[in-house]
Protein backbone atom coordinates (compact mmCIF):
# COMPACT_ATOMS: atom_id res chain seq x y z
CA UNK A 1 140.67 225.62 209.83
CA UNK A 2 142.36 228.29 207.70
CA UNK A 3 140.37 231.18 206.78
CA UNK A 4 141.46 234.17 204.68
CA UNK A 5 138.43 236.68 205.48
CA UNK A 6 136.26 237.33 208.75
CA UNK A 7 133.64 234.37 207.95
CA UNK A 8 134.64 232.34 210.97
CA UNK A 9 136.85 234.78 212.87
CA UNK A 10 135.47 235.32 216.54
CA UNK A 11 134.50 238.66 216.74
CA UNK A 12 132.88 239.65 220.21
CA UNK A 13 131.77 243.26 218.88
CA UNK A 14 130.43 244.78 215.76
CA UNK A 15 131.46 241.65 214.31
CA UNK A 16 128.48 242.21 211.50
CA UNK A 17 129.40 245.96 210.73
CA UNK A 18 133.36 244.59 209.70
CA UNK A 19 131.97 241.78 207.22
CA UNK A 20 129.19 244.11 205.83
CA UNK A 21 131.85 246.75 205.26
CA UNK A 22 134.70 244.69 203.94
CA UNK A 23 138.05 245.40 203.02
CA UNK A 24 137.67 248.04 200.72
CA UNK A 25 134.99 249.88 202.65
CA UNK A 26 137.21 249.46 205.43
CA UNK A 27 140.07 251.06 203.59
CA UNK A 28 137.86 254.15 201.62
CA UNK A 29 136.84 255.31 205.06
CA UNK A 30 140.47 255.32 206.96
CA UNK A 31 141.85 256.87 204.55
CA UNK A 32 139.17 259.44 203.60
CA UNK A 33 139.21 260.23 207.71
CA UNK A 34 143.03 260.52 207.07
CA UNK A 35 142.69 263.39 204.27
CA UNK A 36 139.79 264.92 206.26
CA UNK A 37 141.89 265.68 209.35
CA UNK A 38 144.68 266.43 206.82
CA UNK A 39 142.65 269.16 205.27
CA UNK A 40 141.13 270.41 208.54
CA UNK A 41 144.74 270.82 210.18
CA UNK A 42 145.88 272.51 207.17
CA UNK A 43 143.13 275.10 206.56
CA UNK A 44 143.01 275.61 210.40
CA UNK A 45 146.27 276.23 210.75
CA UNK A 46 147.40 278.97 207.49
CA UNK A 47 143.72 280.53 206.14
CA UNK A 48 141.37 280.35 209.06
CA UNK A 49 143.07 280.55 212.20
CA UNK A 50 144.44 284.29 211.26
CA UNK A 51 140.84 285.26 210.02
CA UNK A 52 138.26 286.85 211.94
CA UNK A 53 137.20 286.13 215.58
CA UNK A 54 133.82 284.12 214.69
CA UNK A 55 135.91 281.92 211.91
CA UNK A 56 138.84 281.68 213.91
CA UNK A 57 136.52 280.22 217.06
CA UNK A 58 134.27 277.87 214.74
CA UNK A 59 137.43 276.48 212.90
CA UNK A 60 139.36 275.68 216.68
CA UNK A 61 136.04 274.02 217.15
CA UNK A 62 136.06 271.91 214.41
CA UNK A 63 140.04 271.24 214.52
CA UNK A 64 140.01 269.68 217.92
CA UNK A 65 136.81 267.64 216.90
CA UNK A 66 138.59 266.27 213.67
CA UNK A 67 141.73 266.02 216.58
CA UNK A 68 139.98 263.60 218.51
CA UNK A 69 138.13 261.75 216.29
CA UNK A 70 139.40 261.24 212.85
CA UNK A 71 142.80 259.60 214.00
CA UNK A 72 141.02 257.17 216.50
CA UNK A 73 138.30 256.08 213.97
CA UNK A 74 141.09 256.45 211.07
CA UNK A 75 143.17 253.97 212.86
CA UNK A 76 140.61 251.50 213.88
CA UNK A 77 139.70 251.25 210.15
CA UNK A 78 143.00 250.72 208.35
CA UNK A 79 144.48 248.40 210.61
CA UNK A 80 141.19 246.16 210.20
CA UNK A 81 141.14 247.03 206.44
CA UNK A 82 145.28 245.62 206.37
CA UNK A 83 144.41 242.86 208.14
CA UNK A 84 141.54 241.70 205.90
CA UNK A 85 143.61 242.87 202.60
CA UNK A 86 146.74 241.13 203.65
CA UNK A 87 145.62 238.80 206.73
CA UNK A 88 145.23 235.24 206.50
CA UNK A 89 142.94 234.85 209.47
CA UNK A 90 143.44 231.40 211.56
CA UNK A 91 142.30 229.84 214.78
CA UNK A 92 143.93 230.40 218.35
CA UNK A 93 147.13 230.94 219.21
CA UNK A 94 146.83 227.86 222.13
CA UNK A 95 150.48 230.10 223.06
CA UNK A 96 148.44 229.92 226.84
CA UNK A 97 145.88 227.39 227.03
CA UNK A 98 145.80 227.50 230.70
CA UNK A 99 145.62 231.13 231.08
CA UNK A 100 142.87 232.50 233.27
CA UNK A 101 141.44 234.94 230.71
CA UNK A 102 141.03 234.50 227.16
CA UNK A 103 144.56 235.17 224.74
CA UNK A 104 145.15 234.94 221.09
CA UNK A 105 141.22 233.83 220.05
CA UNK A 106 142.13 234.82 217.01
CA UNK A 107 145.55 234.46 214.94
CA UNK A 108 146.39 236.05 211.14
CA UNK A 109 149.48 235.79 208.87
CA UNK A 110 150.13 238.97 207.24
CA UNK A 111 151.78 239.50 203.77
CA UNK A 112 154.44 242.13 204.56
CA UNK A 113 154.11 245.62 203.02
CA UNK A 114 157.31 246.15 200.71
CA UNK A 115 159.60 248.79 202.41
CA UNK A 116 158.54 251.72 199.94
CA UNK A 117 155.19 251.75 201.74
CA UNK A 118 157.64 252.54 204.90
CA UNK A 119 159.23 255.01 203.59
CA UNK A 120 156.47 257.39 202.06
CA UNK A 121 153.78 256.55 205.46
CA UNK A 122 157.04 258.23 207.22
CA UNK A 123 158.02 261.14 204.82
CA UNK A 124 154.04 261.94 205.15
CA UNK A 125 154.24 262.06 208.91
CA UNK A 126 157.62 263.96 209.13
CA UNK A 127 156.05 266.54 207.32
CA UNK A 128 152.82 267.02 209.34
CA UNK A 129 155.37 266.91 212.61
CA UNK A 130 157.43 269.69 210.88
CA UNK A 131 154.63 271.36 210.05
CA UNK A 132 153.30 271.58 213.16
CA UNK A 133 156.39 273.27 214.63
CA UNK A 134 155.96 275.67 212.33
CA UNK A 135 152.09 276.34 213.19
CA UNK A 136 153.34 276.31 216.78
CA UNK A 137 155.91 278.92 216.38
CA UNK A 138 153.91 281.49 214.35
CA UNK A 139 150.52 280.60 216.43
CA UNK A 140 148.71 283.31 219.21
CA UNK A 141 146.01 281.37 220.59
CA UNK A 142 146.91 279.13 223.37
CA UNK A 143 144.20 276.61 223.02
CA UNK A 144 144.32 275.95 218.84
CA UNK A 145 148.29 275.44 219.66
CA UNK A 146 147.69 272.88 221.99
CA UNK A 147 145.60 271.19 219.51
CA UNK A 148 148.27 271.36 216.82
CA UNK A 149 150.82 270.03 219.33
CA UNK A 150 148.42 266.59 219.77
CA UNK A 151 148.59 266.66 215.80
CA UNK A 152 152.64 266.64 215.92
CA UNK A 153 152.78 264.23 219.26
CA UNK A 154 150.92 261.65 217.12
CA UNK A 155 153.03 262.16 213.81
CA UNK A 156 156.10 262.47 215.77
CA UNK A 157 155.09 258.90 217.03
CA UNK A 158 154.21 257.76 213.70
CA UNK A 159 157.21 258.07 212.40
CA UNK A 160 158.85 256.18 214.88
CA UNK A 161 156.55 253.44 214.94
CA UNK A 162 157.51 253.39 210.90
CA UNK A 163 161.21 253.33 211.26
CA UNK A 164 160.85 250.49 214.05
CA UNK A 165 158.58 248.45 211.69
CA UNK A 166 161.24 249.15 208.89
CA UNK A 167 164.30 248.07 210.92
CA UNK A 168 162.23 245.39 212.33
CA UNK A 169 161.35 243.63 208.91
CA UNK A 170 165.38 244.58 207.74
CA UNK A 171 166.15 242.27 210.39
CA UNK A 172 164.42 239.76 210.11
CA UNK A 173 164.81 239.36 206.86
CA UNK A 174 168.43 239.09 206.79
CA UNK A 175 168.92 236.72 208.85
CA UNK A 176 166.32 236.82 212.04
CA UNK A 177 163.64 234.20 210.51
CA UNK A 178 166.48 231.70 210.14
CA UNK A 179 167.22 231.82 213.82
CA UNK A 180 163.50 232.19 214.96
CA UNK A 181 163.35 228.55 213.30
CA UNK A 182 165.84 227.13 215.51
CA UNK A 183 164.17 228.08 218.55
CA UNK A 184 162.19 225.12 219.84
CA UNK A 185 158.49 225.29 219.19
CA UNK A 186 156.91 223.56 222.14
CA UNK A 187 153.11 221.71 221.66
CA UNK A 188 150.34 223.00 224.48
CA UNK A 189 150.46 220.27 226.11
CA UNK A 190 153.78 220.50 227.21
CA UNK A 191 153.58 224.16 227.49
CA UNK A 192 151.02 223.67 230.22
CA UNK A 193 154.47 221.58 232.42
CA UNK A 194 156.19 224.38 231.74
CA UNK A 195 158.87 222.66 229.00
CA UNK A 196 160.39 224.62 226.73
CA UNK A 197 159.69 227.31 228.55
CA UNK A 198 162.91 229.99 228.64
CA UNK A 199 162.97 233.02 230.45
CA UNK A 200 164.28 234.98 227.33
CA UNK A 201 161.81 233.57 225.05
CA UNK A 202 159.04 234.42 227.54
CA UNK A 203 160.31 237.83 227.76
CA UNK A 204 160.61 238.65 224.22
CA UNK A 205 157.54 237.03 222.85
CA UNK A 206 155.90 239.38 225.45
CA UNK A 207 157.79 242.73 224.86
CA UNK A 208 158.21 242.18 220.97
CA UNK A 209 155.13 239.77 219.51
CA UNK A 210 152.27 240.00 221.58
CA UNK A 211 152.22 243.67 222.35
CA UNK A 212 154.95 245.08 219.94
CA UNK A 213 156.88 247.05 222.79
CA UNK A 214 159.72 247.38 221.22
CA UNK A 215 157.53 249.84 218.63
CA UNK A 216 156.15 251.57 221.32
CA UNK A 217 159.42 252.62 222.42
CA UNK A 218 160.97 253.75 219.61
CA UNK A 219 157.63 255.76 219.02
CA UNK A 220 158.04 257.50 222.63
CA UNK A 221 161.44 258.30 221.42
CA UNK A 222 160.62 260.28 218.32
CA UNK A 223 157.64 262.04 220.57
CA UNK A 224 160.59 262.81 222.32
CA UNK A 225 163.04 264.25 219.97
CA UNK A 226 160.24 266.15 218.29
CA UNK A 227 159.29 268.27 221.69
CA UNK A 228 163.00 269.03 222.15
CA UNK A 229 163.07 270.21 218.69
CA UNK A 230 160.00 272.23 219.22
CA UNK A 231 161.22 273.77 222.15
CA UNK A 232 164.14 274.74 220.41
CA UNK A 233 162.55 275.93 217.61
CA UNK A 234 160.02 278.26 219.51
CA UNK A 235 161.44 279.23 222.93
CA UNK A 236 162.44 282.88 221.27
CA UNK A 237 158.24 282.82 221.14
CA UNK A 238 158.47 282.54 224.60
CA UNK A 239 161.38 284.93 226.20
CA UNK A 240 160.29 284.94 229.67
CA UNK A 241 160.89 280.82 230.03
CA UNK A 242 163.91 280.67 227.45
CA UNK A 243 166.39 279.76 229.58
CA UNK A 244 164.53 276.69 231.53
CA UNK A 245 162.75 276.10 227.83
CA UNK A 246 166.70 274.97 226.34
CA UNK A 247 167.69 273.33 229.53
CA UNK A 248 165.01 270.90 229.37
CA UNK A 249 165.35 270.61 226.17
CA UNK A 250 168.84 269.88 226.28
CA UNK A 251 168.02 266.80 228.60
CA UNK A 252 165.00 265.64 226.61
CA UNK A 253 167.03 265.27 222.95
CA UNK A 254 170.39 262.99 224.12
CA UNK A 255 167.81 260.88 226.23
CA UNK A 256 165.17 260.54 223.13
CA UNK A 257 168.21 259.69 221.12
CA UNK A 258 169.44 257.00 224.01
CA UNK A 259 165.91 255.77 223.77
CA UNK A 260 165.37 255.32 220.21
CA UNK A 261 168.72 253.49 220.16
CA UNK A 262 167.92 251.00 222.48
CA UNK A 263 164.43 250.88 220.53
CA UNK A 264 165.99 250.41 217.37
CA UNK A 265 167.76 247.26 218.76
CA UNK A 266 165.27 245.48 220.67
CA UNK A 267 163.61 245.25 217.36
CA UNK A 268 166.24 243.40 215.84
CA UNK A 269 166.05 240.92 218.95
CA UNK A 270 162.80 239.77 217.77
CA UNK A 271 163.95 236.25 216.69
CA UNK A 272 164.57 235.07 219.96
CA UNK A 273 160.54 235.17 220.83
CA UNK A 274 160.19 232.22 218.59
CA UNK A 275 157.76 233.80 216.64
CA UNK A 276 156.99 234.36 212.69
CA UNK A 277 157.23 238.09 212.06
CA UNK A 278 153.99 237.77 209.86
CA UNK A 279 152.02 236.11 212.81
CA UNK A 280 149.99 238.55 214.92
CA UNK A 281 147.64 237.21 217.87
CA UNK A 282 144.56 239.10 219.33
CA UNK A 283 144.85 240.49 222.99
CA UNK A 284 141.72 238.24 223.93
């Protein structure tokens, strides 16, 4: 049975609390954690952090707070609020009807976000990560910069997870979905004997549909680019480990660079899964 909403989607937890809140409810609170941490980070790190001892302490306090839990909750909130919005939510996968544990209970067919939405989720993360190096470089106290650097890990990773998505969709849109269509789909029932069955469409439905690897890895490279930057960027801060400060540096950027690369492809190899770009499947 199709289904656009939550009404029959299996839901193990807090099933009740997602259909009570609904897609706009859903979306108000991401985003309004979103400009919360936003305004935290930013009065943290230019009015309060060079105030007096008592403000300084109770604003580190609330910074790593808002650190740890206003991107977690943010993020479990907007991707349910996207998925409602532009999900239409469907019944199981049957990708692995024999499998031991549970997989793909529940399937949904996204409506793709036009590539605008891209571009300004990854100008807005650039400049948190470039702020952030700049926090770092003029900061004193070890602990608050420590917090800031989570804050620029996670944009850092944003943005590549943005520019994978991007390429991703570029792809398959010119010229991916057409070949995704001429690989064989294969019914359950023979998928149980093993027909169809294709080492390289195993491996890339794994690595690039079910748990979006290729992402991931551009994502680790951008974390990666944006700590070689930093350390370029602030090892005059830090005169006593300058020297071992660029040299790791100067391993960490070509290798981020390497990574993303490869990243950047494996993305566009996403036809060969088999799979509709708009599909997405549950872990359970």
């Amino acid at each position: 049975m199709t289904q656009r909403g939550l009404e029959n989607a299996t839901i193990p937890v807090g099933g009740s609390l997602w259909r009570a809140l609904g897609q706009n409810g859903m979306l108000a609170i991401g985003y309004g954690l979103v400009t919360v941490h936003a305004v935290v980070l930013l009065a943290d790190g230019f009015v309060f952090s060079r105030g007096d001892y008592d403000t300084a302490e109770l604003w580190g306090s609330i910074t790593r707070w808002s650190t740890i839990l206003c991107p977690l909750f943010a993020t479990c909130f907007l991707i349910m609020g996207e998925l409602v919005r532009r999900g239409d939510w469907r019944g199981q996968s049957r990708h692995k009807p024999d499998a031991a544990l549970p997989q793909g209970t529940n399937t949904v067919a996204l409506r793709m976000l036009p590539m605008g939405w891209h571009v300004l989720w990854g100008l807005f993360a650039l400049g948190v990560a470039a702020l952030v190096v700049l926090l770092v470089a003029t900061g004193t106290d070890d602990d608050r910069i420590a917090i800031w650097m989570v804050n620029g890990i996670m944009a850092a990773a944003i943005v590549g997870l943005v520019l994978a998505s991007g390429v991703k969709k570029r792809s398959w849109a010119r010229g991916g979905a057409q070949r995704a269509r001429e690989v064989e789909a294969v019914h359950p029932a023979l998928q149980r004997r093993g027909v169809g069955r294709t080492r390289s469409r195993t491996f890339w439905r794994w690595f690039g549909f079910r748990w979006r690897f290729d992402l991931v890895t551009c994502a680790l490279a951008t974390v990666g680019l944006w700590l070689g930057v930093l350390m370029l960027g602030t090892r005059s801060t830090f005169e006593s480990s300058a020297d071992s400060t660029t040299a790791v540096a100067a391993v960490l950027l070509p290798f981020s660079v390497v990574l993303l690369a490869v990243g950047l492809w494996t993305t566009t190899q996403f036809w060969r899964s088999g799979e509709d770009l708009a599909m997405h499947e549950s872990v359970a």
